[in-house]
Protein backbone atom coordinates (compact mmCIF):
# COMPACT_ATOMS: atom_id res chain seq x y z
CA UNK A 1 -17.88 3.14 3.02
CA UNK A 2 -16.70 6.38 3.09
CA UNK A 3 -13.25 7.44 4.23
CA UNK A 4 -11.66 10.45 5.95
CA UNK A 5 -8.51 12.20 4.18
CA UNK A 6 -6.74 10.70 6.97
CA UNK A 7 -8.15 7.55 6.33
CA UNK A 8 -6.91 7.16 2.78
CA UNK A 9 -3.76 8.43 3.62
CA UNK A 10 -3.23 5.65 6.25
CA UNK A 11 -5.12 2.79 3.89
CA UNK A 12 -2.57 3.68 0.81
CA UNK A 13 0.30 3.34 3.40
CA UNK A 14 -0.48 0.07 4.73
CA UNK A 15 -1.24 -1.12 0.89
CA UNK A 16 2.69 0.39 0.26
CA UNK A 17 3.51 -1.73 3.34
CA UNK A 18 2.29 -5.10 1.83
CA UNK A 19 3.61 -4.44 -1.66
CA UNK A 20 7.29 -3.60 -0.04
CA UNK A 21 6.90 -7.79 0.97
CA UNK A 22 6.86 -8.39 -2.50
CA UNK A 23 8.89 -8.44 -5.64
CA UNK A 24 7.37 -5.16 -7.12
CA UNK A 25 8.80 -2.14 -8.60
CA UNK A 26 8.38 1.87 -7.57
CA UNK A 27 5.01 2.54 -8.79
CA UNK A 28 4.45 5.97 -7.41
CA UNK A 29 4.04 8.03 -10.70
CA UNK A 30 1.48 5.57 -11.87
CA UNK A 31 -1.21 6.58 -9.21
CA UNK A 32 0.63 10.22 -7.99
CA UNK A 33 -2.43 12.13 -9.36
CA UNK A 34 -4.42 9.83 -6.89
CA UNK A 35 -1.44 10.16 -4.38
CA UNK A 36 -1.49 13.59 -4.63
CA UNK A 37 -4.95 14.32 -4.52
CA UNK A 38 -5.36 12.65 -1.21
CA UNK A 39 -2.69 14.20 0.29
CA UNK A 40 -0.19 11.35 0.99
CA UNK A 41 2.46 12.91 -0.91
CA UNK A 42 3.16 16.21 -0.85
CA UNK A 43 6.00 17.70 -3.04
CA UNK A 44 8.62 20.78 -3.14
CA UNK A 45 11.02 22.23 -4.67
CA UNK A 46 14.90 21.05 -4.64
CA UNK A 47 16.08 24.12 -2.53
CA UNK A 48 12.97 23.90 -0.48
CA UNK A 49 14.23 20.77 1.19
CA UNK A 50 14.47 21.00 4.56
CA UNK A 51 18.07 19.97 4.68
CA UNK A 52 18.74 22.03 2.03
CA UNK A 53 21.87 24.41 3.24
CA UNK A 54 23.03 21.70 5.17
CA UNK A 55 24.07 19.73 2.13
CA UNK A 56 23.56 22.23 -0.62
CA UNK A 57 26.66 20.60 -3.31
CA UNK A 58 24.54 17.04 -2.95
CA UNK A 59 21.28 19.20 -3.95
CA UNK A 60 22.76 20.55 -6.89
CA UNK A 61 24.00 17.71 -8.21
CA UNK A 62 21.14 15.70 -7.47
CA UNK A 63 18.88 17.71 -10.14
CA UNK A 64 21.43 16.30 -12.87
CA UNK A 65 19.70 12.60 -12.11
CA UNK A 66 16.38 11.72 -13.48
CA UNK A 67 15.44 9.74 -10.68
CA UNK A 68 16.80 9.42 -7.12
CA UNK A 69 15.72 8.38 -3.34
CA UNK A 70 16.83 10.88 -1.27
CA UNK A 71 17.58 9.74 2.45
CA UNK A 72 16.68 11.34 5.56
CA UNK A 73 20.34 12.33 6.00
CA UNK A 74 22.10 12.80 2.58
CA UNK A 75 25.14 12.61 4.36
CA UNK A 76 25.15 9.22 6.33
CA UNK A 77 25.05 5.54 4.55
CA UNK A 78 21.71 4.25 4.44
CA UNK A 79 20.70 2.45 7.70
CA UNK A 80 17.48 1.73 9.99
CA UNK A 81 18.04 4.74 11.17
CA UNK A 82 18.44 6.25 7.66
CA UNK A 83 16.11 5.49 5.25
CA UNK A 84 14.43 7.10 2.38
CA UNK A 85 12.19 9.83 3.33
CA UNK A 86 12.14 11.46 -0.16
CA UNK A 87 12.26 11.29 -3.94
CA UNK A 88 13.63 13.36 -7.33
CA UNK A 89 12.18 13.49 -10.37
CA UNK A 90 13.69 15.63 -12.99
CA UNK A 91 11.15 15.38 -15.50
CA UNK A 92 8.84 17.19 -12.88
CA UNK A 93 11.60 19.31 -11.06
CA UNK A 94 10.37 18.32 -7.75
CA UNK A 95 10.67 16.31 -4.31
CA UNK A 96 8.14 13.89 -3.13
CA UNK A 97 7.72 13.17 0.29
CA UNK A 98 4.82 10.18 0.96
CA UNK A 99 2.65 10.16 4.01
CA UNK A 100 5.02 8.42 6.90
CA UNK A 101 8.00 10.62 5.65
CA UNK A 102 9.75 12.86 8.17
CA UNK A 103 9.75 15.26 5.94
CA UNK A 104 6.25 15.11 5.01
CA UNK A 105 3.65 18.20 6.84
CA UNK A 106 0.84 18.06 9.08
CA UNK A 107 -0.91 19.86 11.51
CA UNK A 108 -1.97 17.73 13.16
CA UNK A 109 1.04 16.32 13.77
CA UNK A 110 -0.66 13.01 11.49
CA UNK A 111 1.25 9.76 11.87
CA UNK A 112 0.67 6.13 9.93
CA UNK A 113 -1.30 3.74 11.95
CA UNK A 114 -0.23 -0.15 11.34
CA UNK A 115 -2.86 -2.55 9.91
CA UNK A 116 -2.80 -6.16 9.29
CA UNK A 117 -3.41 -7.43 5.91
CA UNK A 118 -6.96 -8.72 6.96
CA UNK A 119 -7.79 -5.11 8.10
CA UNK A 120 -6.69 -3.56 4.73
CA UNK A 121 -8.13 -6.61 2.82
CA UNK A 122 -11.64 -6.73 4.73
CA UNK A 123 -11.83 -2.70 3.72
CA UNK A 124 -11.09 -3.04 0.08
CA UNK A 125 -13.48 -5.88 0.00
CA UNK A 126 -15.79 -3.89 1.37
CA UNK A 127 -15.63 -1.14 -1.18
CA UNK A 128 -15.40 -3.06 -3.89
CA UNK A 129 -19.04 -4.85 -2.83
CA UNK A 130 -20.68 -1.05 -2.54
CA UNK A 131 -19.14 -0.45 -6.15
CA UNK A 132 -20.25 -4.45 -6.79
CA UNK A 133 -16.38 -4.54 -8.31
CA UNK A 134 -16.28 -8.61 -8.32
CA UNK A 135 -12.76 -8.27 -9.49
CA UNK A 136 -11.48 -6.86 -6.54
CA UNK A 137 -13.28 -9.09 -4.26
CA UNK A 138 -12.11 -12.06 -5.76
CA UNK A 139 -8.75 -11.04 -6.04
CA UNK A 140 -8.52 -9.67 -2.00
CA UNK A 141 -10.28 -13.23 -1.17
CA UNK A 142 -7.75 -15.36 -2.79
CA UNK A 143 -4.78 -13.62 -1.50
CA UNK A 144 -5.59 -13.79 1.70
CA UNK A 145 -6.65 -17.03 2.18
CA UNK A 146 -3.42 -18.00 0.07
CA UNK A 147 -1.87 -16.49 2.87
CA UNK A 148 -3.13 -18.28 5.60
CA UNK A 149 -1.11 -21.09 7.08
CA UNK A 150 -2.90 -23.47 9.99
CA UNK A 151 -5.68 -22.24 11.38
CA UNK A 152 -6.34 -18.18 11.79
CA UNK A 153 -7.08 -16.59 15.12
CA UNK A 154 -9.48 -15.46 16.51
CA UNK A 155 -9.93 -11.86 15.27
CA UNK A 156 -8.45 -12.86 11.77
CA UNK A 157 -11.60 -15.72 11.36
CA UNK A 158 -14.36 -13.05 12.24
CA UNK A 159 -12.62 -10.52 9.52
CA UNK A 160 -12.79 -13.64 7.33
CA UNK A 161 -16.84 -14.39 8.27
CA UNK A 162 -17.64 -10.85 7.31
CA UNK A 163 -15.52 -11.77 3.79
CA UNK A 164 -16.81 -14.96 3.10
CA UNK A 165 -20.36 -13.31 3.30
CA UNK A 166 -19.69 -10.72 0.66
CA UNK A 167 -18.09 -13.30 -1.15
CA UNK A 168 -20.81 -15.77 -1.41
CA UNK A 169 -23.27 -12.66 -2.63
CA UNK A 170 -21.82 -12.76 -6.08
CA UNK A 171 -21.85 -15.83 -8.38
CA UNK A 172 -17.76 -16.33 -9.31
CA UNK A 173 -18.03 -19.74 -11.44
CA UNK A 174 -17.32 -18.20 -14.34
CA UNK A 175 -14.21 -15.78 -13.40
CA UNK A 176 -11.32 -16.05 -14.62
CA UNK A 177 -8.50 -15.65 -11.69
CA UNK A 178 -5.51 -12.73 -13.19
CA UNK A 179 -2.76 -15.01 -11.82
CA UNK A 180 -2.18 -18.80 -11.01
CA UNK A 181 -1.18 -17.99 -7.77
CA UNK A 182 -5.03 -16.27 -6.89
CA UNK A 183 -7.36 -19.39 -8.08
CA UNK A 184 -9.32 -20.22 -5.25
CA UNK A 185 -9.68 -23.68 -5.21
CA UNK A 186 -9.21 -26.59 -3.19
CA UNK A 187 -5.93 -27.80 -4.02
CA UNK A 188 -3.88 -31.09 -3.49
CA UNK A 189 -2.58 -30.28 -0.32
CA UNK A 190 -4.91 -29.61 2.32
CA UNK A 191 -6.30 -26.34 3.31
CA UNK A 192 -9.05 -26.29 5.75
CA UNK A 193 -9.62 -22.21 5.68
CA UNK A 194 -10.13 -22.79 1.91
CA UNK A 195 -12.58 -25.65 2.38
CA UNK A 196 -14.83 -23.48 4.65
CA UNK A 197 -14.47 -20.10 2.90
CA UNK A 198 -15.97 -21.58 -0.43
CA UNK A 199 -18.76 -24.25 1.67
């Protein structure tokens, strides 16, 4: 399966979107060469800033702090309005702005397109069985059937046909699940989706 630039861009933003639902830290720096390489964040100087002049004493001071989320307006609380569009890193000297920023640059005036977890989950999957990467597609299975509660809709269920059958090319009996929470199993309480995805 291979993906545009823009593609990636919009595929690690969605994957951002799902880990912002759960209890995870900032893990930028740990994939920025990856990040960076595929364009989805893009970084500057301090004075480079477009808001720069406009709130130069909050600029100056801010490359004193190691770290620091920078909001779209430095000047104004934090609101929906408001949010983070950049980041500092002293150790680096520079600003990061991710892909979805409004600070970050395109010419083609490149905007995030929403997925649903199925659509990010069915693509993974799908990479991981061209790289036969049984880790991953065990892993994308169980979450998201774990995440299904009564019984899925019509698109979801034919993004979960074209799962199960990658699913049922590899033999898992062996594996050994990373967390509790990603066995795939039937469990005590009843879960029809599970029943059928491992028939």
């Amino acid at each position: 399966m291979n993906f545009t630039a823009e593609e990636k861009r919009n595929l690690i933003k969605n994957l951002y979107d799902i880990q912002a639902d759960y209890d995870c830290s900032f893990t930028r720096f740990r994939v920025m060469d990856i990040l960076l390489e595929t364009g989805f964040t893009q970084t500057s100087g301090l004075e480079e800033h477009p808001v720069y002049e406009e709130h130069k004493s909050y600029f100056q001071d801010l490359s004193k702090e190691d770290f620091e989320f920078i909001l779209k307006d430095p000047g104004r609380k934090r609101g929906e309005k408001n949010r983070t569009a950049a980041y500092w890193q002293k150790e680096s000297q520079l600003l990061y702005y991710d892909f979805g920023s409004p600070f970050w640059q395109s010419s083609k005036k490149e905007m995030p397109t929403p997925l649903t977890v199925f659509d990010v989950g069915e693509r993974l999957i799908s990479m991981a069985d061209e790289k036969k990467e049984k880790a991953m597609i065990y892993n994308w299975s169980a979450f998201l059937i774990h995440g299904i509660f009564g019984e899925p809709d019509s698109p979801t269920q034919a993004i979960l046909e074209r799962i199960k059958a990658i699913y049922k090319k590899y033999d898992f009996s062996e594996y050994v699940a990373i967390h509790e929470s990603l066995k795939m199993g039937i469990s005590s309480w009843r879960n029809d989706t599970m029943a059928w995805f491992l028939d």
